[in-house]
PDB file of N, CA and C in Angstrom:
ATOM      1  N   UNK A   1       0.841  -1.176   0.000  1.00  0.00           N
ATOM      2  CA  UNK A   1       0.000   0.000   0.000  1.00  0.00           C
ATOM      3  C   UNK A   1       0.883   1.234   0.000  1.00  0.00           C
ATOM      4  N   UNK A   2       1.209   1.877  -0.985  1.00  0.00           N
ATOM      5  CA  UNK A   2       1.605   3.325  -1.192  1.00  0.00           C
ATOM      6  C   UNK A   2       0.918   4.269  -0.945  1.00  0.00           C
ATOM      7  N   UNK A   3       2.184   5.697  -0.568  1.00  0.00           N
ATOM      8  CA  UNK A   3       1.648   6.876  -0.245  1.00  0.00           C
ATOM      9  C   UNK A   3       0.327   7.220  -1.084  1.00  0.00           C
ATOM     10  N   UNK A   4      -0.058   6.914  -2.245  1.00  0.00           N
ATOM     11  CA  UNK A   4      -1.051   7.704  -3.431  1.00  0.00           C
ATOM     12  C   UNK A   4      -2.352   6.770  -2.974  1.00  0.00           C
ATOM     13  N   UNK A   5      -2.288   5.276  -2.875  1.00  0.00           N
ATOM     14  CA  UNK A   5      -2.813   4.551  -3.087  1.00  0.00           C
ATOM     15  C   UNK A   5      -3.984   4.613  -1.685  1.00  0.00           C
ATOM     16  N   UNK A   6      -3.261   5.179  -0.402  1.00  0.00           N
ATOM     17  CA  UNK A   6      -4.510   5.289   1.397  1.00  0.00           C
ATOM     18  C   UNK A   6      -5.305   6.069   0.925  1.00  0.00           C
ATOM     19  N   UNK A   7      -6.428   5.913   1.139  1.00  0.00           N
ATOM     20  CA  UNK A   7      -7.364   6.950   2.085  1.00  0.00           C
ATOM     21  C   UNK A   7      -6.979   7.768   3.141  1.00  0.00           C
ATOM     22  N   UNK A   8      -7.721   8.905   3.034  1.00  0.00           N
ATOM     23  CA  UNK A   8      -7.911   9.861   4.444  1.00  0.00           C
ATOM     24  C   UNK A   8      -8.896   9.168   5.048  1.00  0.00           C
ATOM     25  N   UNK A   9      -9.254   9.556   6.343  1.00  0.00           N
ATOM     26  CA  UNK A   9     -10.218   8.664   7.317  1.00  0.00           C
ATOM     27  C   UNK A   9     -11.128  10.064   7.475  1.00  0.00           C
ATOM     28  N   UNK A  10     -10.700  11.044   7.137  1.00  0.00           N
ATOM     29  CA  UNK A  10     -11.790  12.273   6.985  1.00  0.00           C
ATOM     30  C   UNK A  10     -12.043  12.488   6.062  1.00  0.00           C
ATOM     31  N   UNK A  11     -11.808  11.778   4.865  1.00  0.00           N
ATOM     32  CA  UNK A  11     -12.508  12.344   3.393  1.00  0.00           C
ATOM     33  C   UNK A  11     -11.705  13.712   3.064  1.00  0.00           C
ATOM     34  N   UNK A  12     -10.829  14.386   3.286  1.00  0.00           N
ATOM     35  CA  UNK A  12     -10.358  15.062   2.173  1.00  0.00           C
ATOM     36  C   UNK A  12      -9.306  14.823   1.567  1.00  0.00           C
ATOM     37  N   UNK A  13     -10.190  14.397   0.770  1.00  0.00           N
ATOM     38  CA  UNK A  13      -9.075  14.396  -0.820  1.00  0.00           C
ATOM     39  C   UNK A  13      -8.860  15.819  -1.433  1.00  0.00           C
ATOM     40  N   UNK A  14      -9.675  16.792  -1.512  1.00  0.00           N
ATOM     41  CA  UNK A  14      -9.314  18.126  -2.221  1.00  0.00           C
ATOM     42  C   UNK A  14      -7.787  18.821  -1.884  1.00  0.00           C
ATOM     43  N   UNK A  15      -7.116  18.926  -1.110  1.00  0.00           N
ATOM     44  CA  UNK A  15      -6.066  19.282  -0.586  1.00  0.00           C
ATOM     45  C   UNK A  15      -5.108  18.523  -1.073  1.00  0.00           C
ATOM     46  N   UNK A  16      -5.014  17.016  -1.506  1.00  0.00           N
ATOM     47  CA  UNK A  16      -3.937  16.706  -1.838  1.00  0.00           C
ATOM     48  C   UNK A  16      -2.973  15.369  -0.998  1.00  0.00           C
ATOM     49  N   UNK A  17      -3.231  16.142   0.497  1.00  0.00           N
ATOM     50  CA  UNK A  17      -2.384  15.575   1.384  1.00  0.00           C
ATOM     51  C   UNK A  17      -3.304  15.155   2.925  1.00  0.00           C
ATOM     52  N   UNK A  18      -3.278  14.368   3.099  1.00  0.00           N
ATOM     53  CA  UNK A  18      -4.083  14.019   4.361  1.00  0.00           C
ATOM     54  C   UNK A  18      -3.819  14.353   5.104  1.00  0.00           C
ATOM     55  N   UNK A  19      -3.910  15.479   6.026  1.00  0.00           N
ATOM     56  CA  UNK A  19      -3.190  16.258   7.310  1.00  0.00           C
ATOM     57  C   UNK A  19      -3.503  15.247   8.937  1.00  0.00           C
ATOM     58  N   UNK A  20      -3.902  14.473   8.897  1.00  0.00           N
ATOM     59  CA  UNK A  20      -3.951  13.280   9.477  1.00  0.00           C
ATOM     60  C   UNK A  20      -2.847  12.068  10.021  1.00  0.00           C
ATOM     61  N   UNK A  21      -2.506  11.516   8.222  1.00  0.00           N
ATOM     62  CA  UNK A  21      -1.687  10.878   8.392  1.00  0.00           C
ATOM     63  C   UNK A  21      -0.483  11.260   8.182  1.00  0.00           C
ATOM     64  N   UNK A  22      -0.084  12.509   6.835  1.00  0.00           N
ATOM     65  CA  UNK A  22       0.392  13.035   6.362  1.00  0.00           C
ATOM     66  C   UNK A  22       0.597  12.061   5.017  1.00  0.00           C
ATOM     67  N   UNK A  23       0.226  11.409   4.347  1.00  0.00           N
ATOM     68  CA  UNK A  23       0.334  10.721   3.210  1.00  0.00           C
ATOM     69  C   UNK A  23      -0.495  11.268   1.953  1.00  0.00           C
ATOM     70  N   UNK A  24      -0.259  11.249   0.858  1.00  0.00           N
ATOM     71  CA  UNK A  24      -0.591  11.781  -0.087  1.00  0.00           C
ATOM     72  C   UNK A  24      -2.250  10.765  -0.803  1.00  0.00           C
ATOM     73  N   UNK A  25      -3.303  11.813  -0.981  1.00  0.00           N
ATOM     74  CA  UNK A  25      -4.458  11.241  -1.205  1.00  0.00           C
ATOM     75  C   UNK A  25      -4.954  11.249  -2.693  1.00  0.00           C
ATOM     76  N   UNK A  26      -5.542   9.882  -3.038  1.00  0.00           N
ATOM     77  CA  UNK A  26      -6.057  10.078  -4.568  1.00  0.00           C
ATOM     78  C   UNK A  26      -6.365  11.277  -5.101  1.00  0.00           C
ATOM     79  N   UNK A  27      -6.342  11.983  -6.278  1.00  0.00           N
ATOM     80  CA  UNK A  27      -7.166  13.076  -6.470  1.00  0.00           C
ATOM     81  C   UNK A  27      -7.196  13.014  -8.580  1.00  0.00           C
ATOM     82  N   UNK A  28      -7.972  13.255  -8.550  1.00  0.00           N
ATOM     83  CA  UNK A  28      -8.753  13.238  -9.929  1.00  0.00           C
ATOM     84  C   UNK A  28      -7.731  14.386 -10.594  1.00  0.00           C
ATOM     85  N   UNK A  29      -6.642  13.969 -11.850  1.00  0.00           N
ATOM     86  CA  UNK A  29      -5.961  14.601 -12.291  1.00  0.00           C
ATOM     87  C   UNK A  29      -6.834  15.641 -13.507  1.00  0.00           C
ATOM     88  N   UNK A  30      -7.753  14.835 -14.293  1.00  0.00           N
ATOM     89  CA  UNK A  30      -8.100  15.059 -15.388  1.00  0.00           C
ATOM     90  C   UNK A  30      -9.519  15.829 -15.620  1.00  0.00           C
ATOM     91  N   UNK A  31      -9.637  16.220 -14.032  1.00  0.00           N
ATOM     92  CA  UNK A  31     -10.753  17.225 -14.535  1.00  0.00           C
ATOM     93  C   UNK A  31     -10.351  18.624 -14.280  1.00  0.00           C
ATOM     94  N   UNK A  32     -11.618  19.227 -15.311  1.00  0.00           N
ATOM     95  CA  UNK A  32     -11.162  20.321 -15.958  1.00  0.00           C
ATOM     96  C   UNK A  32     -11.711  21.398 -14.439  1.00  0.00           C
ATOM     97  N   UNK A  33     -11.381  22.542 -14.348  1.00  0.00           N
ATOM     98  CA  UNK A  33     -12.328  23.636 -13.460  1.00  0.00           C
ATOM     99  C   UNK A  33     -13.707  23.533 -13.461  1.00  0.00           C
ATOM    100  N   UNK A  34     -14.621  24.323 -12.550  1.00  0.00           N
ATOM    101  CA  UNK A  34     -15.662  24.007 -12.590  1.00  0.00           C
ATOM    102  C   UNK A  34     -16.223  25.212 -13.977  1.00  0.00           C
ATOM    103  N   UNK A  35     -15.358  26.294 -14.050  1.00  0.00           N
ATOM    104  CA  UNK A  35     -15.752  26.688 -14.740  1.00  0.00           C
ATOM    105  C   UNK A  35     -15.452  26.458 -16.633  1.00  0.00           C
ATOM    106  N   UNK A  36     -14.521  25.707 -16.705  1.00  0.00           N
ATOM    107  CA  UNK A  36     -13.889  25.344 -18.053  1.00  0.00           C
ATOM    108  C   UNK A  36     -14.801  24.297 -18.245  1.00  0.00           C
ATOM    109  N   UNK A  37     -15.700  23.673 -17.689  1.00  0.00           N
ATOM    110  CA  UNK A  37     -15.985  22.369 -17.710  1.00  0.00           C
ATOM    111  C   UNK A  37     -17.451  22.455 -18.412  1.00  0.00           C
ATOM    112  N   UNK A  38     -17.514  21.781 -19.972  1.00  0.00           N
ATOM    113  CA  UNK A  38     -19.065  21.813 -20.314  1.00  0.00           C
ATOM    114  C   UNK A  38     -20.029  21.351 -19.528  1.00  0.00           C
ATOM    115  N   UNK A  39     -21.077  21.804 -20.029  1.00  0.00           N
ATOM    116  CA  UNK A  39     -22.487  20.883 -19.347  1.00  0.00           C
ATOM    117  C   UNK A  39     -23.428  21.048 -20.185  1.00  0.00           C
ATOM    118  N   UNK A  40     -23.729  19.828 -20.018  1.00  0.00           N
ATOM    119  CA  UNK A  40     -24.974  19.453 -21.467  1.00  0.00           C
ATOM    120  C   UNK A  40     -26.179  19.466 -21.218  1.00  0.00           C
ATOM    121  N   UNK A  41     -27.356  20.461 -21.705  1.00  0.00           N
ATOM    122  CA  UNK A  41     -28.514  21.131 -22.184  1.00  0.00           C
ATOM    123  C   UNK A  41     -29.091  20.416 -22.871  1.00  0.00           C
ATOM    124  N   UNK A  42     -30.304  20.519 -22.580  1.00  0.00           N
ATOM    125  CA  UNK A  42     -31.364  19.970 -23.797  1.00  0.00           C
ATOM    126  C   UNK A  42     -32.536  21.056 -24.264  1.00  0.00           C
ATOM    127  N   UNK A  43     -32.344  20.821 -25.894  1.00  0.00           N
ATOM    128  CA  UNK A  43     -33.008  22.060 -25.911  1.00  0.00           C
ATOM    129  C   UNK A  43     -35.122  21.794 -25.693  1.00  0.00           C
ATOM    130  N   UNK A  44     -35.173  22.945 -25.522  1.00  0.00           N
ATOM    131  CA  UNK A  44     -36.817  22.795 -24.795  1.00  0.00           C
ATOM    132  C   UNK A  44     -37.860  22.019 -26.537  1.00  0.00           C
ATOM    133  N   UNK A  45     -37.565  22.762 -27.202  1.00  0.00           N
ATOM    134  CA  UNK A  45     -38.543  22.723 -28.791  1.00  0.00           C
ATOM    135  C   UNK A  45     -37.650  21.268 -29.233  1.00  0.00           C
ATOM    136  N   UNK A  46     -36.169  21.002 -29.677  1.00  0.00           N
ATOM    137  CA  UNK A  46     -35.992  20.507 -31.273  1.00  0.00           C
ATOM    138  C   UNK A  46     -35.096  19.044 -30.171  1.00  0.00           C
ATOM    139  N   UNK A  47     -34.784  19.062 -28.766  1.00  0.00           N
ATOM    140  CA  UNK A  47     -34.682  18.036 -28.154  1.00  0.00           C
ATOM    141  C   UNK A  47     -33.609  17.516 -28.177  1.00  0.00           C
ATOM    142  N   UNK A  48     -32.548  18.616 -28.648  1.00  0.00           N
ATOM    143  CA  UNK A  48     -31.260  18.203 -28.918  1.00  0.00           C
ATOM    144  C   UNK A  48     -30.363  18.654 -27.881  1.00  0.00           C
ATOM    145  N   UNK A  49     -29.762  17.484 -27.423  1.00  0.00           N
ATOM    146  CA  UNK A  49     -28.164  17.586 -26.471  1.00  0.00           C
ATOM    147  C   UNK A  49     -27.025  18.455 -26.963  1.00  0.00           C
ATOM    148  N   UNK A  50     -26.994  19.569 -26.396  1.00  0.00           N
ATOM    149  CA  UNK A  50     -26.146  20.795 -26.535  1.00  0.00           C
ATOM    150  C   UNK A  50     -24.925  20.836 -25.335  1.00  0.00           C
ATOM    151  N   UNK A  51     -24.026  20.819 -25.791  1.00  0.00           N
ATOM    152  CA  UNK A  51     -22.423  21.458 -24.438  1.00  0.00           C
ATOM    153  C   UNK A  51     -22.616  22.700 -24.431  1.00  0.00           C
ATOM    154  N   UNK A  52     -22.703  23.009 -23.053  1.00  0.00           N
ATOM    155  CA  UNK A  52     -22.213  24.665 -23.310  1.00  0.00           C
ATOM    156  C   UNK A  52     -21.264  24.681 -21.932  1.00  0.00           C
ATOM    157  N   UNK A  53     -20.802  25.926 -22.621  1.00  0.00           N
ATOM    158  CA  UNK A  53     -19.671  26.150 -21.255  1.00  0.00           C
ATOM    159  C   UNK A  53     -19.932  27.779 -20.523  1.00  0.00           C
ATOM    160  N   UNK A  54     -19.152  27.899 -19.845  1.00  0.00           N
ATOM    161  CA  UNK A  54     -19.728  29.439 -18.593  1.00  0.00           C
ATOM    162  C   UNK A  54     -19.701  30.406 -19.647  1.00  0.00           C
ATOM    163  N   UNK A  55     -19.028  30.531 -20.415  1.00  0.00           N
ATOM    164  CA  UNK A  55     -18.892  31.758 -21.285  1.00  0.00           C
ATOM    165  C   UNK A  55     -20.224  31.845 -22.402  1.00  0.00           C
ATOM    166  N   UNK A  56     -20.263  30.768 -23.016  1.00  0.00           N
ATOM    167  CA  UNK A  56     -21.221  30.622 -24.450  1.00  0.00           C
ATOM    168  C   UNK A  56     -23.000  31.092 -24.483  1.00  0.00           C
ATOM    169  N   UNK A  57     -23.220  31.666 -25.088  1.00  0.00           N
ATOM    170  CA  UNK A  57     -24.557  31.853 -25.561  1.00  0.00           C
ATOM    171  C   UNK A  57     -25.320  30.767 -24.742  1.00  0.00           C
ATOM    172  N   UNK A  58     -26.409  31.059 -24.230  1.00  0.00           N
ATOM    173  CA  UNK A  58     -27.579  30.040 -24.126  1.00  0.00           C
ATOM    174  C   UNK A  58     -28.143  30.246 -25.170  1.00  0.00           C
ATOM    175  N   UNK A  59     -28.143  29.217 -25.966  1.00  0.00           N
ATOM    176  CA  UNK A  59     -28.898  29.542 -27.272  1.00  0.00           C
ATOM    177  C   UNK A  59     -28.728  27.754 -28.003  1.00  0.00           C
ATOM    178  N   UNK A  60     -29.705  27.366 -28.249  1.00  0.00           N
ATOM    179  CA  UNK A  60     -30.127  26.063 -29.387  1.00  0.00           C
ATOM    180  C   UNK A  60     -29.140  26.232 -30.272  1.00  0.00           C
ATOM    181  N   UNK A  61     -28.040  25.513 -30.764  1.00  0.00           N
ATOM    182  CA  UNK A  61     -27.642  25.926 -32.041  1.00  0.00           C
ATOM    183  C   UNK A  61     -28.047  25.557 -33.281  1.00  0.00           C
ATOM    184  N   UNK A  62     -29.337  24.453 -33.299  1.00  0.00           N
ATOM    185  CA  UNK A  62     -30.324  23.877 -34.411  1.00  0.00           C
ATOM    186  C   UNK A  62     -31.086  25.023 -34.638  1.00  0.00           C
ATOM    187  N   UNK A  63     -32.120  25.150 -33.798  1.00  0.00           N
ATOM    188  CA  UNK A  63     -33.615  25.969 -34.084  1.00  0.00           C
ATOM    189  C   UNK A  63     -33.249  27.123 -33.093  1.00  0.00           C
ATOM    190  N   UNK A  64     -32.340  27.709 -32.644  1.00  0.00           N
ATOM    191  CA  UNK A  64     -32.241  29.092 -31.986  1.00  0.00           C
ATOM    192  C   UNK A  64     -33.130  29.418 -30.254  1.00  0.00           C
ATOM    193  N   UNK A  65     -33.474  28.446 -30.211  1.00  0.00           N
ATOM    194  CA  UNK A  65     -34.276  28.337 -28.861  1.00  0.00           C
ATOM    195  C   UNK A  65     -33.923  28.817 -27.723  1.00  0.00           C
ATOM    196  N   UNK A  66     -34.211  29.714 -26.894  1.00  0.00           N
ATOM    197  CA  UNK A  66     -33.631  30.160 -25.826  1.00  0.00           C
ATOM    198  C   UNK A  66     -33.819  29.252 -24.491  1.00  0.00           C
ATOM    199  N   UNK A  67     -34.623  28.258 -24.885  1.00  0.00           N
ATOM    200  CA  UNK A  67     -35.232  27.394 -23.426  1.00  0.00           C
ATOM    201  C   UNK A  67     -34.504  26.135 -23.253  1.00  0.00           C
ATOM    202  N   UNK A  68     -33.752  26.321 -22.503  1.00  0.00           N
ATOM    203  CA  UNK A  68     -33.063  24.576 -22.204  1.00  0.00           C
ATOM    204  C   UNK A  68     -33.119  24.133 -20.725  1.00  0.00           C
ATOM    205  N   UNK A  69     -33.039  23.024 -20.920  1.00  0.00           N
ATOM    206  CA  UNK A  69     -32.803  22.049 -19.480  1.00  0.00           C
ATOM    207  C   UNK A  69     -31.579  21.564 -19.326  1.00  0.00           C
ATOM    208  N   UNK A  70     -31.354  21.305 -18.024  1.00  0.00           N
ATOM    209  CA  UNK A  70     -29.948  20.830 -17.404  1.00  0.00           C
ATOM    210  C   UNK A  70     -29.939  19.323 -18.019  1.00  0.00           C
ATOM    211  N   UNK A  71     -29.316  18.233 -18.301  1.00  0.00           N
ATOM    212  CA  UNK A  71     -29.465  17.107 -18.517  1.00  0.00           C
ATOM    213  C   UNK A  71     -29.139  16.313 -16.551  1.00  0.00           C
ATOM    214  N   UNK A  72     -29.819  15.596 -16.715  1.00  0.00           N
ATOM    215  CA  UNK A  72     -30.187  14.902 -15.158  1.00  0.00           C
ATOM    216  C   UNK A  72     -28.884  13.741 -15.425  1.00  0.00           C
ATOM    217  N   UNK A  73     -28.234  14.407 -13.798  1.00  0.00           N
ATOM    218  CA  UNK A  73     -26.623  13.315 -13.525  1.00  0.00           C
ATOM    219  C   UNK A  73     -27.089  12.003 -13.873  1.00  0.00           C
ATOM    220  N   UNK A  74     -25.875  11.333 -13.608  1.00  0.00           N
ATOM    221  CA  UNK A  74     -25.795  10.009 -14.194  1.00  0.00           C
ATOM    222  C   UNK A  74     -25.676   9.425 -12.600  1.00  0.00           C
ATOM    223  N   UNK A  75     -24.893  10.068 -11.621  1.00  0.00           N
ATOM    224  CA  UNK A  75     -24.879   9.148 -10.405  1.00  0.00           C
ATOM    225  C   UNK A  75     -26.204   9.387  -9.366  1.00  0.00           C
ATOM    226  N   UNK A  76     -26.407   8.828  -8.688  1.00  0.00           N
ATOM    227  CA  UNK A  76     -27.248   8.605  -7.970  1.00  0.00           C
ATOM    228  C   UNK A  76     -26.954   9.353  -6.640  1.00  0.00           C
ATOM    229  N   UNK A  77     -27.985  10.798  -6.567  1.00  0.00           N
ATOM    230  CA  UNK A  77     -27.819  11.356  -5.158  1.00  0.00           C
ATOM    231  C   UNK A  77     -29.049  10.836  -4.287  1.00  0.00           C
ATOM    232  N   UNK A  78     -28.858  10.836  -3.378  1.00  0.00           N
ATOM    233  CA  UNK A  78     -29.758  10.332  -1.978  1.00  0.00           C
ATOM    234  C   UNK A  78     -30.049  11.419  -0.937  1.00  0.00           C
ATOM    235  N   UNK A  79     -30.828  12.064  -0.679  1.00  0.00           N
ATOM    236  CA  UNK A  79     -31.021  12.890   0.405  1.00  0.00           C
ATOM    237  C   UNK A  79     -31.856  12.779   1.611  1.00  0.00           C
ATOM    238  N   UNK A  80     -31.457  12.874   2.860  1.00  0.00           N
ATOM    239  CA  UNK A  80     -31.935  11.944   3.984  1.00  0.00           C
ATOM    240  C   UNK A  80     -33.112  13.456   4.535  1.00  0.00           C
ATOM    241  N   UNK A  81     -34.220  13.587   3.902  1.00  0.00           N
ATOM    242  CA  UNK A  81     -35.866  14.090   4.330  1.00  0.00           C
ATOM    243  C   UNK A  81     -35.990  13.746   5.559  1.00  0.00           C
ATOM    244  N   UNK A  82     -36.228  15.013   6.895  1.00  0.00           N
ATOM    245  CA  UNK A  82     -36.588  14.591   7.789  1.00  0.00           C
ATOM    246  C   UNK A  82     -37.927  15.378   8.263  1.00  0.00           C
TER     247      UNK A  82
END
């Protein structure tokens, strides 16, 4: 078991380094910022899967539509309703 390879026992991975153990924690090389990072739209009228990113037009690039939807994650969130 290598430094890269432990867990933190508190869950942060964002930092890098487990201030815990002091061993170095997994961390996701290959994603982009939150803001560089597309996200895919659907448009409201013509139903087409659009990327857009923080900067770009909201705008259909088929039929010009100003109305889109978020496309719904792929993982599964759970929220504990009390």
């Amino acid at each position: 078991m290598g430094p890269t390879s432990s867990r933190c026992p508190f869950g942060i991975a964002e930092r890098g380094v487990c201030w815990w153990s002091g061993l170095t924690v997994d961390t996701q090389e290959n994603v982009q910022p939150p803001g560089q990072q597309p996200i895919i739209y659907i448009c409201e009228e013509c139903h087409t899967e659009i990327e857009i990113k923080s900067r770009d037009p909201i705008r259909c690039r088929e039929c010009g539509c100003r109305i889109m939807h978020k496309k719904r994650a792929k993982r599964l969130v759970v929220l504990d309703a009390r």
